[in-house]
PDB file of N, CA and C in Angstrom:
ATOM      1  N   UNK A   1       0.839  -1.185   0.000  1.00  0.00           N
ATOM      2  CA  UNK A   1       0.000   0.000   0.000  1.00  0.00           C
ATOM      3  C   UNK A   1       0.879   1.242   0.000  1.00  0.00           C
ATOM      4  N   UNK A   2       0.854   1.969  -1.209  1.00  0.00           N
ATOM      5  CA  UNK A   2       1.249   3.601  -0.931  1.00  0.00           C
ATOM      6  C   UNK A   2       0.976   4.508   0.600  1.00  0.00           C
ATOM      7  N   UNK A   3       1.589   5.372   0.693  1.00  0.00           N
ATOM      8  CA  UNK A   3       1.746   5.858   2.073  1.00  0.00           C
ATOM      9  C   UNK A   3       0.256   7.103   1.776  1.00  0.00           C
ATOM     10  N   UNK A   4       0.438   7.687   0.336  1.00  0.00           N
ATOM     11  CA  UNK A   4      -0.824   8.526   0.289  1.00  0.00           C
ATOM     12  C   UNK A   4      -2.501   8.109   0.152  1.00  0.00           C
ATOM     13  N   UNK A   5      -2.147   6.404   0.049  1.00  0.00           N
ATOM     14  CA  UNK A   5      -3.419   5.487  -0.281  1.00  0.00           C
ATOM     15  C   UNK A   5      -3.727   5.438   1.028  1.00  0.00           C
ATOM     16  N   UNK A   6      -2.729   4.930   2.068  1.00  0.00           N
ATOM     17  CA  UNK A   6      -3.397   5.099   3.823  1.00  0.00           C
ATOM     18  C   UNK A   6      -3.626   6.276   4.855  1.00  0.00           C
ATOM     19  N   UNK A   7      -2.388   7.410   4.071  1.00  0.00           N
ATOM     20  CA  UNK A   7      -3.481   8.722   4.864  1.00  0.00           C
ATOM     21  C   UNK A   7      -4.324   9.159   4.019  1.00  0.00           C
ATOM     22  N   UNK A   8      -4.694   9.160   3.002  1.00  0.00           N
ATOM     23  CA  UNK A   8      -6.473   9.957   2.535  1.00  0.00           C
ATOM     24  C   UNK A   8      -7.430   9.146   2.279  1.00  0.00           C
ATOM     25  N   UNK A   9      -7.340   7.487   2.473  1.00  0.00           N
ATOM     26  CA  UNK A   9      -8.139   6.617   2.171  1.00  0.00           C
ATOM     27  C   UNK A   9      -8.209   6.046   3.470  1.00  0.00           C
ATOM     28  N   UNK A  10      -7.339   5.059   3.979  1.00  0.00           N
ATOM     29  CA  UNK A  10      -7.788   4.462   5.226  1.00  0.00           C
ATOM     30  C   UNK A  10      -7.565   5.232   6.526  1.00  0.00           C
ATOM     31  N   UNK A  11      -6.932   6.303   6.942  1.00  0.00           N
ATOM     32  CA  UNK A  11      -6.834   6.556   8.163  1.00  0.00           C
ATOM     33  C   UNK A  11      -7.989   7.154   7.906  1.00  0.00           C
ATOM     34  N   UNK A  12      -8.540   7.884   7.051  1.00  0.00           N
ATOM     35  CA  UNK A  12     -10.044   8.631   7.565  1.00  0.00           C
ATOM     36  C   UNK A  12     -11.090   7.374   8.026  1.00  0.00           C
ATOM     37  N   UNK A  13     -11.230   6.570   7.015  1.00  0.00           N
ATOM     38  CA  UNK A  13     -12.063   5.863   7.367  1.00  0.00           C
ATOM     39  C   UNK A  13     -11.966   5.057   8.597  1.00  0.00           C
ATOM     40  N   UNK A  14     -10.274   4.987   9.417  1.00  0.00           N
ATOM     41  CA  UNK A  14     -10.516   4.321  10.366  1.00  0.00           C
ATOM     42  C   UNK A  14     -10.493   4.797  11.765  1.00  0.00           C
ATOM     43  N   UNK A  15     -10.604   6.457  10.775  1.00  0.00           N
ATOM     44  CA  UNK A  15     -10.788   7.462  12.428  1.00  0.00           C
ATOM     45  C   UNK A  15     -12.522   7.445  12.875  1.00  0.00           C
ATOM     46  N   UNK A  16     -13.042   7.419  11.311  1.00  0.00           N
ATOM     47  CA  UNK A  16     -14.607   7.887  11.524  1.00  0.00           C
ATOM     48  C   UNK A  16     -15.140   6.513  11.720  1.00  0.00           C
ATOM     49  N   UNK A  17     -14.627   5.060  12.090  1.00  0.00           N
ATOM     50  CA  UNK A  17     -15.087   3.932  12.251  1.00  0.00           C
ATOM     51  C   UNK A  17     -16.434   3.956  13.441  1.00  0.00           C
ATOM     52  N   UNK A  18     -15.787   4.594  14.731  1.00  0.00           N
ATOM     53  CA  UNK A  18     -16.760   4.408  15.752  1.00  0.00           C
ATOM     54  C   UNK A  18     -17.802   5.377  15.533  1.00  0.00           C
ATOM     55  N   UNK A  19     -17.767   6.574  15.067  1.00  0.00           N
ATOM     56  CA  UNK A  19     -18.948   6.940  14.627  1.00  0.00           C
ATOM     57  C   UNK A  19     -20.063   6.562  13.637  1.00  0.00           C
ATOM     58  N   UNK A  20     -19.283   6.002  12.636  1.00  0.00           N
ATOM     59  CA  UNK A  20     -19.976   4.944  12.030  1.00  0.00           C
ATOM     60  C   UNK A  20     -21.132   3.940  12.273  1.00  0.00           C
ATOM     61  N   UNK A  21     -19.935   3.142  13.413  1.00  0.00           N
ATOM     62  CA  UNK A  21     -21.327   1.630  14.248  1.00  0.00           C
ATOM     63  C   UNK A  21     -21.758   2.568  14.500  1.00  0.00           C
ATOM     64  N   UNK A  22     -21.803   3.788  15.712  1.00  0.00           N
ATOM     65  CA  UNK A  22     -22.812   4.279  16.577  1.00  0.00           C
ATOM     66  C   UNK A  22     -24.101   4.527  15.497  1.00  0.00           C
ATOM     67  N   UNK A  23     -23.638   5.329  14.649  1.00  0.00           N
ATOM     68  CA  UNK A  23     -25.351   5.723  13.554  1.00  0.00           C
ATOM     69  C   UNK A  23     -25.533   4.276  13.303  1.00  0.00           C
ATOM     70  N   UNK A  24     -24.910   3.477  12.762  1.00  0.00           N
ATOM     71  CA  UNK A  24     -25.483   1.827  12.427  1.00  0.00           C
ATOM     72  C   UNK A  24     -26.541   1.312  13.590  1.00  0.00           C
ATOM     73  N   UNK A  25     -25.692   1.257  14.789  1.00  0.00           N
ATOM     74  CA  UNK A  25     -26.293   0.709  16.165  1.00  0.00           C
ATOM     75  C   UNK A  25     -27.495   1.823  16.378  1.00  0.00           C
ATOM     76  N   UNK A  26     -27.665   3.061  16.098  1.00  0.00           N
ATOM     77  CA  UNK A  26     -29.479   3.549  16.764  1.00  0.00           C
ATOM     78  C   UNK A  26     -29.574   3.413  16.163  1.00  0.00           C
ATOM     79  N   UNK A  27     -29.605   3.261  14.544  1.00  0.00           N
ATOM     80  CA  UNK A  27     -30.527   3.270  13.755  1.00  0.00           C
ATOM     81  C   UNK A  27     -31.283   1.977  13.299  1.00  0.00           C
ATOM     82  N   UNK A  28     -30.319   0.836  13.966  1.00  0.00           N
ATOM     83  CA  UNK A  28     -31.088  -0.239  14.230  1.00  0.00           C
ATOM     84  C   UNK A  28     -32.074  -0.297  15.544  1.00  0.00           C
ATOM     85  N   UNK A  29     -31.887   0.478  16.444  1.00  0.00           N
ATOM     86  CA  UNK A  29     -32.129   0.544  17.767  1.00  0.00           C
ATOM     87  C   UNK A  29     -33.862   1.833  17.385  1.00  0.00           C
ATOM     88  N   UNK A  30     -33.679   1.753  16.193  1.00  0.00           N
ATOM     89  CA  UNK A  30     -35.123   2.883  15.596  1.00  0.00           C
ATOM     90  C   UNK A  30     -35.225   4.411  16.615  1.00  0.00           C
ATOM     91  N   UNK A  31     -33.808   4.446  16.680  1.00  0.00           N
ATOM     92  CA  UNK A  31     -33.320   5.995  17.163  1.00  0.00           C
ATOM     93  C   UNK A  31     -32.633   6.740  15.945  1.00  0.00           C
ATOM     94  N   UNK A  32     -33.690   7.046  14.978  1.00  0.00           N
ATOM     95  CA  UNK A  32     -32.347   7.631  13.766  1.00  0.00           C
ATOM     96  C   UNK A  32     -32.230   9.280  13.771  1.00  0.00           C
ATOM     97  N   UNK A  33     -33.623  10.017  14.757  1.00  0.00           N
ATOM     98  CA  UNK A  33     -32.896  11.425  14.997  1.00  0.00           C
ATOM     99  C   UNK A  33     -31.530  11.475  15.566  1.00  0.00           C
ATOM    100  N   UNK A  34     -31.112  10.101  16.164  1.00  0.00           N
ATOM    101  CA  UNK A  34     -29.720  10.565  17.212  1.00  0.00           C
ATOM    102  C   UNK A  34     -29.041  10.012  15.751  1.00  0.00           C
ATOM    103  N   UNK A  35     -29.615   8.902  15.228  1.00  0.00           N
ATOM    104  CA  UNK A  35     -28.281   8.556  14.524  1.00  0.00           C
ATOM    105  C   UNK A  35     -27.853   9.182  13.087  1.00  0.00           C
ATOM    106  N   UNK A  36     -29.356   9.991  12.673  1.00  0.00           N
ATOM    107  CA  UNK A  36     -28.598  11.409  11.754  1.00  0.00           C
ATOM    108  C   UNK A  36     -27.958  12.232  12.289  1.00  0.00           C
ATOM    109  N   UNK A  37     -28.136  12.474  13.620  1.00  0.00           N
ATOM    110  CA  UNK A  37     -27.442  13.871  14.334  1.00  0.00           C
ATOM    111  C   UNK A  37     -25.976  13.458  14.089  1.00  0.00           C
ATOM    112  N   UNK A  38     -25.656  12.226  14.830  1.00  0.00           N
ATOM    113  CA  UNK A  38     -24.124  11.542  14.677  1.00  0.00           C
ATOM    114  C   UNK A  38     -23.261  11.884  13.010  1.00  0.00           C
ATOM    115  N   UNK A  39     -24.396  11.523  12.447  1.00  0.00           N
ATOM    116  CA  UNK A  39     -23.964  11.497  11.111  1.00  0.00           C
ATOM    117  C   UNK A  39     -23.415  13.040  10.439  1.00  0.00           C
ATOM    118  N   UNK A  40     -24.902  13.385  10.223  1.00  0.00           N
ATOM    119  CA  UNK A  40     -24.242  14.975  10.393  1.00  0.00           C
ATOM    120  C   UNK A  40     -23.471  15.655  10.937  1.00  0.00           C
ATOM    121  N   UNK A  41     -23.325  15.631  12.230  1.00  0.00           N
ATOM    122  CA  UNK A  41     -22.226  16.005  13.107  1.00  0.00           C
ATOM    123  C   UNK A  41     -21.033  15.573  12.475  1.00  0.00           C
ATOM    124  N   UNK A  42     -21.097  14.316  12.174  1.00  0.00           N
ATOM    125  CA  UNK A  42     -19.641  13.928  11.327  1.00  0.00           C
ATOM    126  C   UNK A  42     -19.326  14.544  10.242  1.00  0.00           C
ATOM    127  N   UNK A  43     -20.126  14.268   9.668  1.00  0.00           N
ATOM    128  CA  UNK A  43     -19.488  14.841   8.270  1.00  0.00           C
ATOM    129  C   UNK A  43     -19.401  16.534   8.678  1.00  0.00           C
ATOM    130  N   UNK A  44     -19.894  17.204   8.980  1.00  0.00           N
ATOM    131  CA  UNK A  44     -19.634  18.606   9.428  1.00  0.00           C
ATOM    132  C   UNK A  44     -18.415  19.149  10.112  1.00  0.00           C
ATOM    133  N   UNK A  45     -17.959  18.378  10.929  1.00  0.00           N
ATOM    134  CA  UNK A  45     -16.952  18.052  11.708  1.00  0.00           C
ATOM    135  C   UNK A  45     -15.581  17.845  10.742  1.00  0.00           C
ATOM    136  N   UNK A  46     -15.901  16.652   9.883  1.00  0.00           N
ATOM    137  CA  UNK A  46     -14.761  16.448   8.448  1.00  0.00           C
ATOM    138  C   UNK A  46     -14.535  17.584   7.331  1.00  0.00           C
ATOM    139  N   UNK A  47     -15.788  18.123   7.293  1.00  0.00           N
ATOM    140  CA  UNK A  47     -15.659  19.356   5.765  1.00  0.00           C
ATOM    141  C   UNK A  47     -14.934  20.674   6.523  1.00  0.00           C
ATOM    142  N   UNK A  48     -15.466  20.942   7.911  1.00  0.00           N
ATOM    143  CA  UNK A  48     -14.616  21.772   8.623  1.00  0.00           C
ATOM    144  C   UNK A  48     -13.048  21.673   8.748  1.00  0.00           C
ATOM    145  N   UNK A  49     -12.658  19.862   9.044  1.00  0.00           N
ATOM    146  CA  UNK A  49     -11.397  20.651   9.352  1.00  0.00           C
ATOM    147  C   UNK A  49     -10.686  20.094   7.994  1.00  0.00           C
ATOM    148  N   UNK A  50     -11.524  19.723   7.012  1.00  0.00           N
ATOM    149  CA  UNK A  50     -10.636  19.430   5.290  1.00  0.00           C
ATOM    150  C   UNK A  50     -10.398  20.462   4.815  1.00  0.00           C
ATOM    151  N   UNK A  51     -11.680  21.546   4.625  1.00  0.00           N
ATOM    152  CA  UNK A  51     -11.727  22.599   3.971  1.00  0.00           C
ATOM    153  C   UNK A  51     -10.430  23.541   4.001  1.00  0.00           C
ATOM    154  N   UNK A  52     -10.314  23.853   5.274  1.00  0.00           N
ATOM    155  CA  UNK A  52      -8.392  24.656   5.118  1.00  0.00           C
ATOM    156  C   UNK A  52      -7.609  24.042   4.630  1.00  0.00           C
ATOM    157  N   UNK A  53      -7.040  23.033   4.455  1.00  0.00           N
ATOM    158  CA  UNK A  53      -6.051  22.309   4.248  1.00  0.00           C
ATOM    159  C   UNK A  53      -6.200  22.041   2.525  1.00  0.00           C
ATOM    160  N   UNK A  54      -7.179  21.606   2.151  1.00  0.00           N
ATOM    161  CA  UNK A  54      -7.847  20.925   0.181  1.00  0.00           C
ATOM    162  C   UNK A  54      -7.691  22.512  -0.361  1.00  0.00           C
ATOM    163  N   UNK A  55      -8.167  23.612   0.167  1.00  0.00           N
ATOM    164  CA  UNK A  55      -7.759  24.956  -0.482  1.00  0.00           C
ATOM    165  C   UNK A  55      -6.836  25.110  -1.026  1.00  0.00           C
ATOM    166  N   UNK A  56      -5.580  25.606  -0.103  1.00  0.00           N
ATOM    167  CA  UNK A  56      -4.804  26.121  -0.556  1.00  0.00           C
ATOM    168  C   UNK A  56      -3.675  24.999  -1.375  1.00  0.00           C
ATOM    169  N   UNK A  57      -4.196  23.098  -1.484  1.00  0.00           N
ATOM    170  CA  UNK A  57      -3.504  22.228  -2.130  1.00  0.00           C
ATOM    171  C   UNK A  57      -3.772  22.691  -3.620  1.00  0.00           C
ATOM    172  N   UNK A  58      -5.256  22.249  -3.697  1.00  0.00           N
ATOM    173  CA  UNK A  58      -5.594  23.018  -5.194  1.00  0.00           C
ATOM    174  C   UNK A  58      -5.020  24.207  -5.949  1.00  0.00           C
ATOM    175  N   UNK A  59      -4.941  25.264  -5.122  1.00  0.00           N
ATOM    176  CA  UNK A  59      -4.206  26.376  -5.648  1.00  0.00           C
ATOM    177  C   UNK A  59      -2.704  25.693  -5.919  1.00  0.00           C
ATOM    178  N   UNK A  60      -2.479  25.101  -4.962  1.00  0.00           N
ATOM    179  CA  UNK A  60      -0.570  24.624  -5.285  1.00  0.00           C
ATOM    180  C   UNK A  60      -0.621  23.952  -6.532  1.00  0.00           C
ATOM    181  N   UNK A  61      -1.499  23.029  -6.718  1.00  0.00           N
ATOM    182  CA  UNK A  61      -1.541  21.800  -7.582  1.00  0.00           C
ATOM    183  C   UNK A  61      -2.305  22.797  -9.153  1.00  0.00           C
ATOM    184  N   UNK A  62      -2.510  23.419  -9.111  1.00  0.00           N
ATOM    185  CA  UNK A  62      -3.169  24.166 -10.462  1.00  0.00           C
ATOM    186  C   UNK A  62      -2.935  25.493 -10.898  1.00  0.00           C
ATOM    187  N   UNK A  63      -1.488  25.364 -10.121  1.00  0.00           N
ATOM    188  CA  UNK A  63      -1.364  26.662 -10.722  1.00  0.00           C
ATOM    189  C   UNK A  63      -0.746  26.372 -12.303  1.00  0.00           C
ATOM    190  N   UNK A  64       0.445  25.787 -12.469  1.00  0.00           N
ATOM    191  CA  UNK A  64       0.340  25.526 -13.999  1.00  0.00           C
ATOM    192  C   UNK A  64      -0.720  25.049 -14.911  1.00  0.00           C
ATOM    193  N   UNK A  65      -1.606  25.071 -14.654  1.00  0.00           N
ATOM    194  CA  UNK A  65      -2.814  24.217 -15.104  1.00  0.00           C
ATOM    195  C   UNK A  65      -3.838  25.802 -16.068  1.00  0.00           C
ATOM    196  N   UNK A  66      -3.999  26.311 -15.265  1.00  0.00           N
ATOM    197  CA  UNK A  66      -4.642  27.651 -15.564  1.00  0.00           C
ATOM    198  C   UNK A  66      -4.152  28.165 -16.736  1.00  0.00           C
ATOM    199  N   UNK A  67      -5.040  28.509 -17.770  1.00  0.00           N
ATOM    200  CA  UNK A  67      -4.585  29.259 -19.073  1.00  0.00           C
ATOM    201  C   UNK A  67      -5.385  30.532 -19.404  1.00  0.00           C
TER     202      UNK A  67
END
């Protein structure tokens, strides 16, 4: 496995693992206001702290690109 295949592919997924079961587990448990909240919360939580960082890559990565 490439080193950039396990930090942007598997370490996310194996940070956001336990939040994961938890929405799995209420929403089997027919609690899915908590287990959208979880959900949402997550992903809100991820676009927050991606968003600084994917910015200013793009600009790095496109600047020759631009015509």
């Amino acid at each position: 496995m490439s080193e950039e295949w396990v930090g942007l592919i598997l370490l996310p997924i194996m940070g956001n693992a336990g939040e994961h079961v938890t929405a799995v587990v209420l929403s089997v448990k027919d609690k899915l206001d908590l287990a959208i909240d979880v959900t949402v919360g997550s992903s809100i939580q991820t676009a927050l702290f991606i968003t600084p960082y994917v910015h200013p890559l793009i600009c790095f990565v496109s600047v020759g690109q631009v015509s």
